[in-house]
N, C-alpha and C. Protein backbone atom coordinates (compact mmCIF):
# COMPACT_ATOMS: atom_id res chain seq x y z
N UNK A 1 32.75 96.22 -190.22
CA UNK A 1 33.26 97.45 -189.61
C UNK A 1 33.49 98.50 -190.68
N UNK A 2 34.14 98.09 -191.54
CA UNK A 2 34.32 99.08 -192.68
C UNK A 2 33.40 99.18 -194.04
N UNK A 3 31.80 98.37 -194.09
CA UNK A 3 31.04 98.14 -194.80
C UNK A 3 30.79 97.45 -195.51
N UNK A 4 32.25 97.15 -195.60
CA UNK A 4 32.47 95.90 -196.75
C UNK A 4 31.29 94.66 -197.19
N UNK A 5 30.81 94.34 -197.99
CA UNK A 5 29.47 93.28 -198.11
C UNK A 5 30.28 92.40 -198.87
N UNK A 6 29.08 91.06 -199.34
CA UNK A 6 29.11 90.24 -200.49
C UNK A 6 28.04 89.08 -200.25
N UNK A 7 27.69 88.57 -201.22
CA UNK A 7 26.41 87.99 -201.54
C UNK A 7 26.93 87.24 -202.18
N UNK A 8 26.14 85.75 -202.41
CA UNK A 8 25.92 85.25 -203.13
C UNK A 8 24.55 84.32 -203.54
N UNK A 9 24.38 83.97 -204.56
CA UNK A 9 22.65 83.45 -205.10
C UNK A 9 22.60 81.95 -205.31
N UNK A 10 21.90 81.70 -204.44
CA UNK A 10 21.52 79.97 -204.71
C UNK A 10 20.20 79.37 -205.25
N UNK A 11 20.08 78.34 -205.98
CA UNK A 11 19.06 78.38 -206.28
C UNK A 11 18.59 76.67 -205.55
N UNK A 12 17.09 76.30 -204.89
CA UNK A 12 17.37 75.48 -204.34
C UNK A 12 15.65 74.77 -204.35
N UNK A 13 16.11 73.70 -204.94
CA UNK A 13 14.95 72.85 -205.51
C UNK A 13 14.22 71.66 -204.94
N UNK A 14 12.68 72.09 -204.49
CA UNK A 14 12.20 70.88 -203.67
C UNK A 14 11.32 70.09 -204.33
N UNK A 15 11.80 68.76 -204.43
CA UNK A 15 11.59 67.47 -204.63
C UNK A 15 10.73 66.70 -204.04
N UNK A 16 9.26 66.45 -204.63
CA UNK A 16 8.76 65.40 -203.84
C UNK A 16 8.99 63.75 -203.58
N UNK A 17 8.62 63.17 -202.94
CA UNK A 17 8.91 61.47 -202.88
C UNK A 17 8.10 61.16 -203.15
N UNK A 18 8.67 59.68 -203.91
CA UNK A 18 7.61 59.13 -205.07
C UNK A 18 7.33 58.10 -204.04
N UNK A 19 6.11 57.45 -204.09
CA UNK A 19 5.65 56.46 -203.25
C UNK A 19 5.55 55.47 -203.83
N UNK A 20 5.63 54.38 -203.32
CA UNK A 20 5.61 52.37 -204.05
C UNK A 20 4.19 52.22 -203.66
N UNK A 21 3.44 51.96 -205.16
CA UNK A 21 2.27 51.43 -204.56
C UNK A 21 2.76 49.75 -204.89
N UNK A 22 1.85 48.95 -203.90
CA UNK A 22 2.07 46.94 -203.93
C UNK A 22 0.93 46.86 -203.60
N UNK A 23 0.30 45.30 -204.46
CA UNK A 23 1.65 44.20 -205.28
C UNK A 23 1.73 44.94 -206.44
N UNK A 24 2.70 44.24 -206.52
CA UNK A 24 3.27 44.53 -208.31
C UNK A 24 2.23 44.16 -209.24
N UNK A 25 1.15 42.80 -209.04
CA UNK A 25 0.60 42.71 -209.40
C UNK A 25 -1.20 42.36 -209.53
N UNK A 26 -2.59 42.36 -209.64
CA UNK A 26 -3.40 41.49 -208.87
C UNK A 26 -3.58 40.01 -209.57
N UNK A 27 -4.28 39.35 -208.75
CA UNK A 27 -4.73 38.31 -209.21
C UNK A 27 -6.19 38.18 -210.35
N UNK A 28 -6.43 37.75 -211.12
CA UNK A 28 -7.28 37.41 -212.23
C UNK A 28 -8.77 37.33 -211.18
N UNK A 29 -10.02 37.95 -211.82
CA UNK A 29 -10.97 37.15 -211.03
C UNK A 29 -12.05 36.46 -211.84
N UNK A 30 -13.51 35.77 -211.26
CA UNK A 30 -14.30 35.49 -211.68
C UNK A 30 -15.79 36.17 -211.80
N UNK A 31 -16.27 35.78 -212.90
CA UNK A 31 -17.59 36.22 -213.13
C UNK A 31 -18.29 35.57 -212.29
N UNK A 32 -19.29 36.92 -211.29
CA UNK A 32 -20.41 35.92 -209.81
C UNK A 32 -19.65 35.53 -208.98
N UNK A 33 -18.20 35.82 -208.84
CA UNK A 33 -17.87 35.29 -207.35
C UNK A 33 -17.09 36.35 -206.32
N UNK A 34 -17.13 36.28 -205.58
CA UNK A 34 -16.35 37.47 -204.76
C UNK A 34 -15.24 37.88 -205.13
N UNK A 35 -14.77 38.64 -205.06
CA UNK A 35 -13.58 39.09 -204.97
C UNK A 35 -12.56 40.50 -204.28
N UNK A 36 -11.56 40.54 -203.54
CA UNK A 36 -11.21 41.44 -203.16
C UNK A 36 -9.81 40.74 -202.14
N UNK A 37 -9.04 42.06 -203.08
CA UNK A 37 -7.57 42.76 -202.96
C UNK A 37 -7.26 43.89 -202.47
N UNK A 38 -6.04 44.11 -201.70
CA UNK A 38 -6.27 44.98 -201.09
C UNK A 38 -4.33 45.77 -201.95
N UNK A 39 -4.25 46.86 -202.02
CA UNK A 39 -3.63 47.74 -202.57
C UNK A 39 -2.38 48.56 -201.87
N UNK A 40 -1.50 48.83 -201.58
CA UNK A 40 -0.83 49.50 -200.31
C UNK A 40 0.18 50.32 -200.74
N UNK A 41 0.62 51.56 -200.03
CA UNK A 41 1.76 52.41 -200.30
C UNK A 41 2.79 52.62 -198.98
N UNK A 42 4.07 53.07 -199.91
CA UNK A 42 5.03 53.09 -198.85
C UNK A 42 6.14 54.08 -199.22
N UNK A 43 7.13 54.08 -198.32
CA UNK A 43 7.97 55.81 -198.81
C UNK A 43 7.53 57.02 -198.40
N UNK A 44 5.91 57.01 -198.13
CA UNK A 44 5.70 58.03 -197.61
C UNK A 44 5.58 58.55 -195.93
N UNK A 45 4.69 59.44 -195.71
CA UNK A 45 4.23 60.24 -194.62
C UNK A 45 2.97 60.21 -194.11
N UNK A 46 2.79 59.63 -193.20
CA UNK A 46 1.19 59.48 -192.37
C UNK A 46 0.40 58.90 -193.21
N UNK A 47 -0.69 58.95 -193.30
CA UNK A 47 -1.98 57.87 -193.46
C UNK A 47 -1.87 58.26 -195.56
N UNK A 48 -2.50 57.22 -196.05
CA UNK A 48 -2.18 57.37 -197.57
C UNK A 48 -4.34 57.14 -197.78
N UNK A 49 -4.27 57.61 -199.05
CA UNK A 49 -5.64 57.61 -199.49
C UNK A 49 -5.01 57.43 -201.24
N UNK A 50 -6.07 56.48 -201.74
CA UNK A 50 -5.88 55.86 -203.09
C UNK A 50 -7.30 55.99 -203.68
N UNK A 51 -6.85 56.04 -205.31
CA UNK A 51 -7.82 56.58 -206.07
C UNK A 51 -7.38 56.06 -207.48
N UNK A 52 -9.00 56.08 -208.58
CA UNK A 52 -8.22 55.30 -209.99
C UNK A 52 -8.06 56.51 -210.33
N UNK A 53 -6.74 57.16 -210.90
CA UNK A 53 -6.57 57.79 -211.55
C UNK A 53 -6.39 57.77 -213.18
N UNK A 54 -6.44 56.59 -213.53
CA UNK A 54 -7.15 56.43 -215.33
C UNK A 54 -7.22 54.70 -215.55
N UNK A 55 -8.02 54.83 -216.14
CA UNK A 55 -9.28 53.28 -216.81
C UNK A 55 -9.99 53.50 -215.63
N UNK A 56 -10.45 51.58 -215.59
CA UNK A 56 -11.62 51.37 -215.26
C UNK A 56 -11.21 50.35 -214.55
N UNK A 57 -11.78 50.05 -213.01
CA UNK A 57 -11.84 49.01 -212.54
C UNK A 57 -13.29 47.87 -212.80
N UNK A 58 -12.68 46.23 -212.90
CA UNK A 58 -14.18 45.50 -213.89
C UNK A 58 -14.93 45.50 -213.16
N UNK A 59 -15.98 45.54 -213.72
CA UNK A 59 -17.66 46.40 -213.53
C UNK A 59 -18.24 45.56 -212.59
N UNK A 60 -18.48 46.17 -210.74
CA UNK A 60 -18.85 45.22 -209.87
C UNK A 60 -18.16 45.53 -208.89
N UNK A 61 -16.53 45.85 -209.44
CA UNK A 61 -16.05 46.25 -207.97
C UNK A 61 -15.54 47.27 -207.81
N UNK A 62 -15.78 47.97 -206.52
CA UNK A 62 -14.88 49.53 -206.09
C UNK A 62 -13.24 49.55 -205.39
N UNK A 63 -13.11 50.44 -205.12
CA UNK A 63 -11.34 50.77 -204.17
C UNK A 63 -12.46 51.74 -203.30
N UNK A 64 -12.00 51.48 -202.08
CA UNK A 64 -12.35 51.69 -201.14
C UNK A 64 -10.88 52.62 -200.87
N UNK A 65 -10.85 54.23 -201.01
CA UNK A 65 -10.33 54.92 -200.88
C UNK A 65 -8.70 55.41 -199.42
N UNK A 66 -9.93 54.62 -198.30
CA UNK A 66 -9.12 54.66 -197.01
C UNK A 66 -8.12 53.34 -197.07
N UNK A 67 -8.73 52.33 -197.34
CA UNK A 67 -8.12 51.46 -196.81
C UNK A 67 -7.26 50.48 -198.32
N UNK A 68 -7.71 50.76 -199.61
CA UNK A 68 -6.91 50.27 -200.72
C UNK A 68 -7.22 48.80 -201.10
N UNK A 69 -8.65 48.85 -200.51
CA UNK A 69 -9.20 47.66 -201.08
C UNK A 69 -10.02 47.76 -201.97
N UNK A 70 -9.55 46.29 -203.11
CA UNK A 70 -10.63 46.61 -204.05
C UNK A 70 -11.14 45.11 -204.04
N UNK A 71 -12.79 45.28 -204.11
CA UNK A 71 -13.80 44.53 -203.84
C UNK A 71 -15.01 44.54 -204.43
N UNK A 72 -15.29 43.27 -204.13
CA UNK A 72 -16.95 43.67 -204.93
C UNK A 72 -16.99 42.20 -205.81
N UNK A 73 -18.32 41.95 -206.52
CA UNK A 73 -18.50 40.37 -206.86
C UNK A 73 -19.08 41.12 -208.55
N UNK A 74 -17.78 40.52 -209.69
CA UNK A 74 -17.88 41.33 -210.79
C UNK A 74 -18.97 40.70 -211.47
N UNK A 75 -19.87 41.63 -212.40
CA UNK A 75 -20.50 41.29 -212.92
C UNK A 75 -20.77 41.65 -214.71
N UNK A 76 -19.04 41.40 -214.64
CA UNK A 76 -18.87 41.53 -216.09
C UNK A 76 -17.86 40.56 -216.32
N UNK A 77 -17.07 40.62 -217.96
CA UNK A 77 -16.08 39.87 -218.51
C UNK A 77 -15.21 40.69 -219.18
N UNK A 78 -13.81 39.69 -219.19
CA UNK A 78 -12.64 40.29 -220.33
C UNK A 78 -11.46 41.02 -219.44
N UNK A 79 -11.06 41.78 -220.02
CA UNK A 79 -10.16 42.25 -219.56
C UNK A 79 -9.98 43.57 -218.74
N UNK A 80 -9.34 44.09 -218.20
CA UNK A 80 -9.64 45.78 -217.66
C UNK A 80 -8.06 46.16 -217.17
N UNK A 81 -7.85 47.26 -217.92
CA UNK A 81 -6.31 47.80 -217.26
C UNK A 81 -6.92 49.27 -216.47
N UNK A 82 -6.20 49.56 -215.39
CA UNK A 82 -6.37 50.97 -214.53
C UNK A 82 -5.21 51.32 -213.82
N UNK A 83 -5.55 52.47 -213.35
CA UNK A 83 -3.97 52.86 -212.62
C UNK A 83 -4.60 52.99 -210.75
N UNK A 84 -3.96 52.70 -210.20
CA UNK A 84 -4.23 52.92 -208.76
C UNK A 84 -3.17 54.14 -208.44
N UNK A 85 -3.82 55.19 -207.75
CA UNK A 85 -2.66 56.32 -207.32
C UNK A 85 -2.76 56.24 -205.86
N UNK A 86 -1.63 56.65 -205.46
CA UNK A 86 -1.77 57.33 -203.64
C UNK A 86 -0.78 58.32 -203.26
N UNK A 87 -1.55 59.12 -202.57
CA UNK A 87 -1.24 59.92 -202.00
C UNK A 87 -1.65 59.97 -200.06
N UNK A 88 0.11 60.96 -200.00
CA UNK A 88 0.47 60.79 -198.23
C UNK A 88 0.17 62.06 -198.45
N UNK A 89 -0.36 62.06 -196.59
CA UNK A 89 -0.49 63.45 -195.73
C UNK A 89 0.02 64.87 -196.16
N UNK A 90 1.03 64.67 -196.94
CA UNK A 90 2.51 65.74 -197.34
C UNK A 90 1.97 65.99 -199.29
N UNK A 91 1.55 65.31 -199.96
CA UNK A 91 1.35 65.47 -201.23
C UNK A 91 1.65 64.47 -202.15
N UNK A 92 2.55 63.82 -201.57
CA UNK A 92 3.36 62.59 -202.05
C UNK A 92 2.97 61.87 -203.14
N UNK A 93 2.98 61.54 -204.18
CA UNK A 93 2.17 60.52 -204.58
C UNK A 93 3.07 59.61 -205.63
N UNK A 94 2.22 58.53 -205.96
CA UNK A 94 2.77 57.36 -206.45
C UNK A 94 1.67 56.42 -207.01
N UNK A 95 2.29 55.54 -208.05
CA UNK A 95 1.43 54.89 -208.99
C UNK A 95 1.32 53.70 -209.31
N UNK A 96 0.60 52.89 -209.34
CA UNK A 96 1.04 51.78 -210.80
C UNK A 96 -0.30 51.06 -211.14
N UNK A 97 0.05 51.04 -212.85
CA UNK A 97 -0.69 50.41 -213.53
C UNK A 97 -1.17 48.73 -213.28
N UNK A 98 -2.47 48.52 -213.31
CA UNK A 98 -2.74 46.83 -212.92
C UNK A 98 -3.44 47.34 -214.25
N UNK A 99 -3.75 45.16 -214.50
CA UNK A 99 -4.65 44.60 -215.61
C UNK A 99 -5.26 43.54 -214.97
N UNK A 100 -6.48 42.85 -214.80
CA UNK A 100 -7.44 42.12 -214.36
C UNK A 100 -8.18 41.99 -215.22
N UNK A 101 -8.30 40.29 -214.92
CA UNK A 101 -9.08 39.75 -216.53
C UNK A 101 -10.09 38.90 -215.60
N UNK A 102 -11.45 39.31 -215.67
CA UNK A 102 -12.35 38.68 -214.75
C UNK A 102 -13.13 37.32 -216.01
N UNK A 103 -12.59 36.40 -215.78
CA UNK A 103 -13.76 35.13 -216.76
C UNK A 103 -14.78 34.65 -216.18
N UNK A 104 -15.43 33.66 -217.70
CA UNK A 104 -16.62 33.53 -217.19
C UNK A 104 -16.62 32.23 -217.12
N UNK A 105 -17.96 31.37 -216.75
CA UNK A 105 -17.67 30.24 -215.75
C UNK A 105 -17.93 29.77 -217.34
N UNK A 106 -16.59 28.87 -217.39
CA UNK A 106 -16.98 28.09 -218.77
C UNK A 106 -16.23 26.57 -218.81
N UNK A 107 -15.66 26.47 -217.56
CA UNK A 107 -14.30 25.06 -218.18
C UNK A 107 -15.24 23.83 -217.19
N UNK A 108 -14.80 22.91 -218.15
CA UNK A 108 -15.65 21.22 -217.87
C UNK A 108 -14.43 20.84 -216.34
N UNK A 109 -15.02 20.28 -215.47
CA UNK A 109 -14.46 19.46 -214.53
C UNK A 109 -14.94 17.82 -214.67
N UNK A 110 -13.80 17.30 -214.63
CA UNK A 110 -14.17 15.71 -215.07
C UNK A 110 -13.27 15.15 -214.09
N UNK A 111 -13.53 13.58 -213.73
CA UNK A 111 -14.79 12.95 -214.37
C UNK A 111 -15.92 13.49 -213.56
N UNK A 112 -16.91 12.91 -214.51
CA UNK A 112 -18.16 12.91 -213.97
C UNK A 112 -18.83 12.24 -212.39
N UNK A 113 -18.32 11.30 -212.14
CA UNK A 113 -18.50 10.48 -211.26
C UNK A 113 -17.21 10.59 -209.93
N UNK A 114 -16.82 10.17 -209.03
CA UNK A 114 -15.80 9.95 -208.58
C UNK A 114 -16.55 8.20 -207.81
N UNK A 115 -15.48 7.31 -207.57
CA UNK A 115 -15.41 5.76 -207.00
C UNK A 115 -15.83 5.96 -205.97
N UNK A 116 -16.95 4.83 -204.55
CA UNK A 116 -16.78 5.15 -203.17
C UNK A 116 -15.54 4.65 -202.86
N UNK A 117 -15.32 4.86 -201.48
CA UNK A 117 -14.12 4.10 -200.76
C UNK A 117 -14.36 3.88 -199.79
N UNK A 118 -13.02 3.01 -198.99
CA UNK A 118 -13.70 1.92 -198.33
C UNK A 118 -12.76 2.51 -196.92
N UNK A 119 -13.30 2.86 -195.69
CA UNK A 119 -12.58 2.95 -194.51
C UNK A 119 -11.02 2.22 -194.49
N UNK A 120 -10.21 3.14 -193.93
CA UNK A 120 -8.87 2.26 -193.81
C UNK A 120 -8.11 1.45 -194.61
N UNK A 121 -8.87 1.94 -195.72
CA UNK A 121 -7.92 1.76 -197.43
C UNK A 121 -7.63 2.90 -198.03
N UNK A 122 -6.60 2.90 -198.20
CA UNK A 122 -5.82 4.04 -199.65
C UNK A 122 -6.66 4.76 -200.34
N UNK A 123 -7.00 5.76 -200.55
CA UNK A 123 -7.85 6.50 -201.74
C UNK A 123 -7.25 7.55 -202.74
N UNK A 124 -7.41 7.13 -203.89
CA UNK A 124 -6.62 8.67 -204.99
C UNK A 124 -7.33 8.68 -206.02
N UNK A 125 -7.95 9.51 -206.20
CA UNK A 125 -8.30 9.91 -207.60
C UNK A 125 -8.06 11.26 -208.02
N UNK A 126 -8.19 11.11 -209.21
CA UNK A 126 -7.77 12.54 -210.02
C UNK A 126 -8.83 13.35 -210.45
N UNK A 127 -9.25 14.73 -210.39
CA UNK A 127 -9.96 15.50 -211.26
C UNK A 127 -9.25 16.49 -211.93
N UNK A 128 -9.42 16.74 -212.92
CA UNK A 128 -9.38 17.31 -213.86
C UNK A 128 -9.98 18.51 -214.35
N UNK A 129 -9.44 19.27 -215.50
CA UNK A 129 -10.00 20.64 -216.25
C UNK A 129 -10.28 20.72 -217.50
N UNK A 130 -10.74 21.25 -218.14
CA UNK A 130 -10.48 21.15 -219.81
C UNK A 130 -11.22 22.62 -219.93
N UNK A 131 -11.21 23.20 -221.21
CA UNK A 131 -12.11 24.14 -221.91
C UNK A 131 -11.46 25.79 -221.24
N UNK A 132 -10.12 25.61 -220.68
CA UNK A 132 -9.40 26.78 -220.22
C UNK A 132 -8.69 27.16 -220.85
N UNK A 133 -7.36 28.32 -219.88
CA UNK A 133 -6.39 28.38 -220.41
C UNK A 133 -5.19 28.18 -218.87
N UNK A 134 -4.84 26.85 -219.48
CA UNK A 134 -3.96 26.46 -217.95
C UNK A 134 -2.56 27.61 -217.50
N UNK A 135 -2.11 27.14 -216.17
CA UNK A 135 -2.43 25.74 -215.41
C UNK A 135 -3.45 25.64 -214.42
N UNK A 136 -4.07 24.66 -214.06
CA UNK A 136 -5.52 25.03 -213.37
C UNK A 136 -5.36 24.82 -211.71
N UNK A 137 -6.29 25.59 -210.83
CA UNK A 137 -6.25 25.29 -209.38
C UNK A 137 -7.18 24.78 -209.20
N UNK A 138 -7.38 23.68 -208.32
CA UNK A 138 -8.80 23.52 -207.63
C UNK A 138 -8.60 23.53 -206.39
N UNK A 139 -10.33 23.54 -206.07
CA UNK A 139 -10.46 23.96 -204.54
C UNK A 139 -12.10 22.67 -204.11
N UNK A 140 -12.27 22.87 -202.89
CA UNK A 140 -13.65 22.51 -202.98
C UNK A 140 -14.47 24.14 -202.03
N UNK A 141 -15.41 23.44 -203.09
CA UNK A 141 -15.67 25.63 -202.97
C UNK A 141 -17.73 25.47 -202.33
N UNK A 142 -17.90 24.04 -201.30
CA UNK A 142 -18.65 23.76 -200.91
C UNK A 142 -18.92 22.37 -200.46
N UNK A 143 -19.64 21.94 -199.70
CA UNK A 143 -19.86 20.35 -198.86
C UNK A 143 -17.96 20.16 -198.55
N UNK A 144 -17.71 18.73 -197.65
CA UNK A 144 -16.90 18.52 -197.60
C UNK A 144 -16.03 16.76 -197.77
N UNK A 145 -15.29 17.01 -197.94
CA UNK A 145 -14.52 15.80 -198.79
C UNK A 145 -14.82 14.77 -197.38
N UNK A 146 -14.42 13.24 -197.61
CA UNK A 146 -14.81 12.49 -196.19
C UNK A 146 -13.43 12.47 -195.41
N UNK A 147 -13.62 12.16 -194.20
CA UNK A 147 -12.69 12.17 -192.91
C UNK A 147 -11.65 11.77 -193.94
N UNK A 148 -10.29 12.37 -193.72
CA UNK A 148 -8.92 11.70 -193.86
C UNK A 148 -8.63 12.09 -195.31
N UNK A 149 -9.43 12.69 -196.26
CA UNK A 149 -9.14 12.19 -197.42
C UNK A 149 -8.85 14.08 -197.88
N UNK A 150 -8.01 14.58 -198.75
CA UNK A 150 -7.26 16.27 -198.87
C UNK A 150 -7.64 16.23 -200.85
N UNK A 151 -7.28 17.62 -201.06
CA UNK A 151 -7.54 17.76 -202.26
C UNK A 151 -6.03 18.72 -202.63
N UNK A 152 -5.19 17.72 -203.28
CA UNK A 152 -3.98 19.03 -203.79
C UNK A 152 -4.45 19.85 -205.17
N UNK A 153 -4.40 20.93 -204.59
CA UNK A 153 -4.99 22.34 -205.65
C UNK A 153 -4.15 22.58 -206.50
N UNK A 154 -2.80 21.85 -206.91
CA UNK A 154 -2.11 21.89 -208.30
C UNK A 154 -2.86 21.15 -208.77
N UNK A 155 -2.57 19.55 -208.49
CA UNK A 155 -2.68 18.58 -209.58
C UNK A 155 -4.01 18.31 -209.83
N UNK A 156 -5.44 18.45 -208.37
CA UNK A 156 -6.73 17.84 -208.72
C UNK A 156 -6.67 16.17 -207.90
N UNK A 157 -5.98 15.87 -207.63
CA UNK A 157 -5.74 14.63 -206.88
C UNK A 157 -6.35 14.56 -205.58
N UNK A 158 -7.50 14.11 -205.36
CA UNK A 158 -7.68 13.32 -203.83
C UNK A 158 -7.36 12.38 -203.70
N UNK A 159 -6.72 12.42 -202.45
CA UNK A 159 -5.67 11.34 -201.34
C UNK A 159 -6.13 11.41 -200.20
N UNK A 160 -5.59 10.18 -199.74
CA UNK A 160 -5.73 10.07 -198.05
C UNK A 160 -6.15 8.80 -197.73
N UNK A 161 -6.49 8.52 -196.36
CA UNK A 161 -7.25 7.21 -195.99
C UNK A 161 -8.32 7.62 -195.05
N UNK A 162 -9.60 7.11 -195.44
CA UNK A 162 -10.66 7.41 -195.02
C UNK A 162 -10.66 6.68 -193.79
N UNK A 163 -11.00 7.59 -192.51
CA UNK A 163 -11.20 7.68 -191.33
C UNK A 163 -12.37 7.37 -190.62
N UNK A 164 -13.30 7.88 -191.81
CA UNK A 164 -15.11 7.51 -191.27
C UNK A 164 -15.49 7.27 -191.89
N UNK A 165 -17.23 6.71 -192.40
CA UNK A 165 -17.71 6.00 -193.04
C UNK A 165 -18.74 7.02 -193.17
N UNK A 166 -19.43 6.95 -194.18
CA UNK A 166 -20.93 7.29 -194.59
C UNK A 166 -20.74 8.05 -195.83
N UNK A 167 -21.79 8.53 -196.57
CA UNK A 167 -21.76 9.68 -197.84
C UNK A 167 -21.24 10.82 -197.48
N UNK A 168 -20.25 11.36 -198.69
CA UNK A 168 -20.06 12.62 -198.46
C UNK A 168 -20.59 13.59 -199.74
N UNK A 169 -21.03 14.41 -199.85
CA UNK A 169 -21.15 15.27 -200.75
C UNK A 169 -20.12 16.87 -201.10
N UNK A 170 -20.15 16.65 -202.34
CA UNK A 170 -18.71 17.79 -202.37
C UNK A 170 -19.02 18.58 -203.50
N UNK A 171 -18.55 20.15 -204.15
CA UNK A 171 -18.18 20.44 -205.34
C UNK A 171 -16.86 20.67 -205.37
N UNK A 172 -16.44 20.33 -206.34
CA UNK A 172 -15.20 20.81 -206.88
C UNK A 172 -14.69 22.00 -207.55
N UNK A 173 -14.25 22.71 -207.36
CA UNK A 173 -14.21 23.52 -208.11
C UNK A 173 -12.77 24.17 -208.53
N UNK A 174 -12.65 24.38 -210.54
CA UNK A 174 -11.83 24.55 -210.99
C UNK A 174 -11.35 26.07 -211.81
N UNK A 175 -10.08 26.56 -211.32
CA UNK A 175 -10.35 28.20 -212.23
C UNK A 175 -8.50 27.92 -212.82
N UNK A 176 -8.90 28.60 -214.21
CA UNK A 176 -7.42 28.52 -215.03
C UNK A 176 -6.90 29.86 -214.58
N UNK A 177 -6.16 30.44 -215.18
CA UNK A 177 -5.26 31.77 -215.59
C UNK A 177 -5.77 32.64 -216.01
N UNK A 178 -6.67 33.01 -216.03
CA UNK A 178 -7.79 34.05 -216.82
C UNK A 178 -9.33 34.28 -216.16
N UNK A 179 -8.89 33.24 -214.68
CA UNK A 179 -10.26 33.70 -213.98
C UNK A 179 -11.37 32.76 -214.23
N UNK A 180 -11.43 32.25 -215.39
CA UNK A 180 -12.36 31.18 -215.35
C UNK A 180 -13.02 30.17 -215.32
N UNK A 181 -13.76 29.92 -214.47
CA UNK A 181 -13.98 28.81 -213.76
C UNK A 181 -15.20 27.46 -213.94
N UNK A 182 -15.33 26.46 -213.77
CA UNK A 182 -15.96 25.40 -213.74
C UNK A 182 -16.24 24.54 -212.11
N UNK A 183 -17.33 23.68 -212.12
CA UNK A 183 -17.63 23.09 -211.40
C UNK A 183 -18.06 22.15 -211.02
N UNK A 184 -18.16 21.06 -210.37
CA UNK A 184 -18.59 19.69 -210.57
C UNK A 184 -19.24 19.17 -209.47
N UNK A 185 -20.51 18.47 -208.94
CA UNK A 185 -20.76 18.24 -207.83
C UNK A 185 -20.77 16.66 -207.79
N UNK A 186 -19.81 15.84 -206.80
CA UNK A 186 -19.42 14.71 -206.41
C UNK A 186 -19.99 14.41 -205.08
N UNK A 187 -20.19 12.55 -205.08
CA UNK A 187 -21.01 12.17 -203.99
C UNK A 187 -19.92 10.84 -203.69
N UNK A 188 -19.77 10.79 -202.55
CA UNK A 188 -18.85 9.73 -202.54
C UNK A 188 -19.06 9.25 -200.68
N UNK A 189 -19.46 7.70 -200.96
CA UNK A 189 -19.70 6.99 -199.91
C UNK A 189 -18.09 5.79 -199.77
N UNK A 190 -18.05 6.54 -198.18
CA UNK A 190 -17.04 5.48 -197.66
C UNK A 190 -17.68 4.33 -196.94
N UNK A 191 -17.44 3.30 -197.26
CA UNK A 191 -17.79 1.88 -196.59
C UNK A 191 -17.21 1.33 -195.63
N UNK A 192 -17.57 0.76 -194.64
CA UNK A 192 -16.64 -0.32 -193.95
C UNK A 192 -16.49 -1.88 -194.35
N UNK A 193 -15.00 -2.36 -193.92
CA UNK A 193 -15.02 -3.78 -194.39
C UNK A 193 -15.71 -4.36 -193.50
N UNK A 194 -17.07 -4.88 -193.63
CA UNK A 194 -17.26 -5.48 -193.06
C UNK A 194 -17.96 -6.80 -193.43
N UNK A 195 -18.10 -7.02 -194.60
CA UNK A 195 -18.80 -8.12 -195.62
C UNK A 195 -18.43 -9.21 -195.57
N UNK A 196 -18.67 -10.71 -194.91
CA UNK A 196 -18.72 -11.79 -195.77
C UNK A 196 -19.20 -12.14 -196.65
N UNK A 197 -18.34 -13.18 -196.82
CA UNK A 197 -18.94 -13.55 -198.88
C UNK A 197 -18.49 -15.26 -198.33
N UNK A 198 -19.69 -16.29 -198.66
CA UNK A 198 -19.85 -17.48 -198.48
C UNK A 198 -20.72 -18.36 -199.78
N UNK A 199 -20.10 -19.27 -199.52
CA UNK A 199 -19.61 -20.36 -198.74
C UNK A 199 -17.84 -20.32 -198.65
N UNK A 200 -17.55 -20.67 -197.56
CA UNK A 200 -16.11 -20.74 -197.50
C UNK A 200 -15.57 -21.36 -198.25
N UNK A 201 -16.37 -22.61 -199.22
CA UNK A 201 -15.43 -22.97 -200.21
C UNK A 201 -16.36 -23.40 -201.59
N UNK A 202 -16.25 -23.81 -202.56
CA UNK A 202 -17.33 -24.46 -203.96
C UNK A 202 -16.37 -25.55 -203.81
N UNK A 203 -17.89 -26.59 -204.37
CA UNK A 203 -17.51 -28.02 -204.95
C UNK A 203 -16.93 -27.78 -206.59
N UNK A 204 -16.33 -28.83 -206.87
CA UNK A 204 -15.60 -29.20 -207.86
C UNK A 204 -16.88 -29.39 -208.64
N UNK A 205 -16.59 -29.50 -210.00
CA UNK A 205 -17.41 -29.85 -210.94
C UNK A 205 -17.13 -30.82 -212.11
C-alpha cells in the first residue's frame, strides 16, 4: 500500500543422481567358449542405455547397449580392465570399473582313465586339476555321466549308485580362477551282477 518492497537472493543448485551400476563384479572367462553377462543400473529414471566409456572389453565380445549384456565367445588372452557407464532417460549417469581375465585352455584333468561300475553298488571316484591357478570347478561340459551317478563341481568327485547298465561316455571339464580351462574325455561301463564263477567248490591238494 505504501510501496514499501524487499528482496532477497537465493542461490539454488541442481544435482544429478548417481546411478549403481551391478554386479560389483564379473566372472573370469575362457578362450573359445561362450560367454555372457549381463550388466544393470538402478537409482535412476526410465529405461537406462550402457556404454564402455574407457578400456577395452576382451577381444570377441560386445555390450549390447539396450539391454547390458556382454557377450560373445573371446578370442583372445590375459587380462582386460574397462569401465561400463549408464545412463537414464533424465541424464543420470553412473559407473564402475570391471577386470576380466579370459584364459587359455591349458590345465591337465586326471586321471586318465576312470573304473567301470557295477549296477546297485556304490560308486566314487575323484577327478582332479593340475597346471592352474586354484580352486578349481568342474562340470561335464558334454555326453552324460550313467543313471544315478552326480558330479560335485567343488571337489571333482563322482558319486552315486548306478541305476542302469551299459557304456557311458562323458567329458569332464575343468576351469581354475583365471578362466582357464582343461578337459578330459571318460568312458565308463556299468555292469550287472550277474556272473557265476564255478565250481562251487576245489579239491584239496
Amino acid at each position: 500500500i505504501n510501496g514499501n518492497n524487499g528482496f532477497r537472493t537465493y542461490t539454488l543448485s541442481i544435482t544429478g543422481v548417481t546411478l549403481t551400476v551391478n554386479p560389483t563384479s564379473l566372472p573370469n572367462g575362457t578362450w573359445g567358449v561362450g560367454y555372457s553377462q549381463t550388466v544393470s543400473a538402478s537409482g535412476g529414471t526410465g529405461s537406462y542405455t550402457f556404454s564402455v566409456s574407457s578400456g577395452t572389453l576382451p577381444a570377441g565380445l560386445s555390450l549390447n547397449t539396450s539391454t547390458g549384456v556382454i557377450s560373445g565367445t573371446p578370442t583372445g588372452s590375459g587380462s582386460s580392465s574397462f569401465t561400463i557407464q549408464a545412463t537414464d532417460t533424465l541424464g543420470n549417469v553412473g559407473s564402475r570399473t570391471y577386470a576380466v581375465n579370459i584364459g587359455t585352455v591349458a590345465l591337465t584333468v586326471n586321471p586318465t582313465t576312470l573304473p567301470n561300475g557295477t549296477q546297485g553298488t556304490a560308486y566314487s571316484q575323484t577327478v582332479s586339476a593340475s597346471g592352474g591357478s586354484g580352486p578349481y570347478t568342474f562340470a561335464v561340459s558334454s555326453g552324460t555321466l550313467p543313471a544315478g551317478l552326480s558330479l560335485n563341481a567343488s571337489t571333482g568327485v563322482i558319486s552315486g549308485t548306478p541305476t542302469g547298465s551299459g557304456a557311458s561316455a562323458f567329458t569332464v571339464r575343468a576351469l581354475d580362477s583365471l578362466g582357464n580351462a582343461g578337459t578330459r574325455v571318460y568312458s565308463v561301463n556299468i555292469g550287472t551282477v550277474a556272473l557265476t564263477v564255478n565250481p562251487t567248490t576245489l579239491p584239496n591238494g
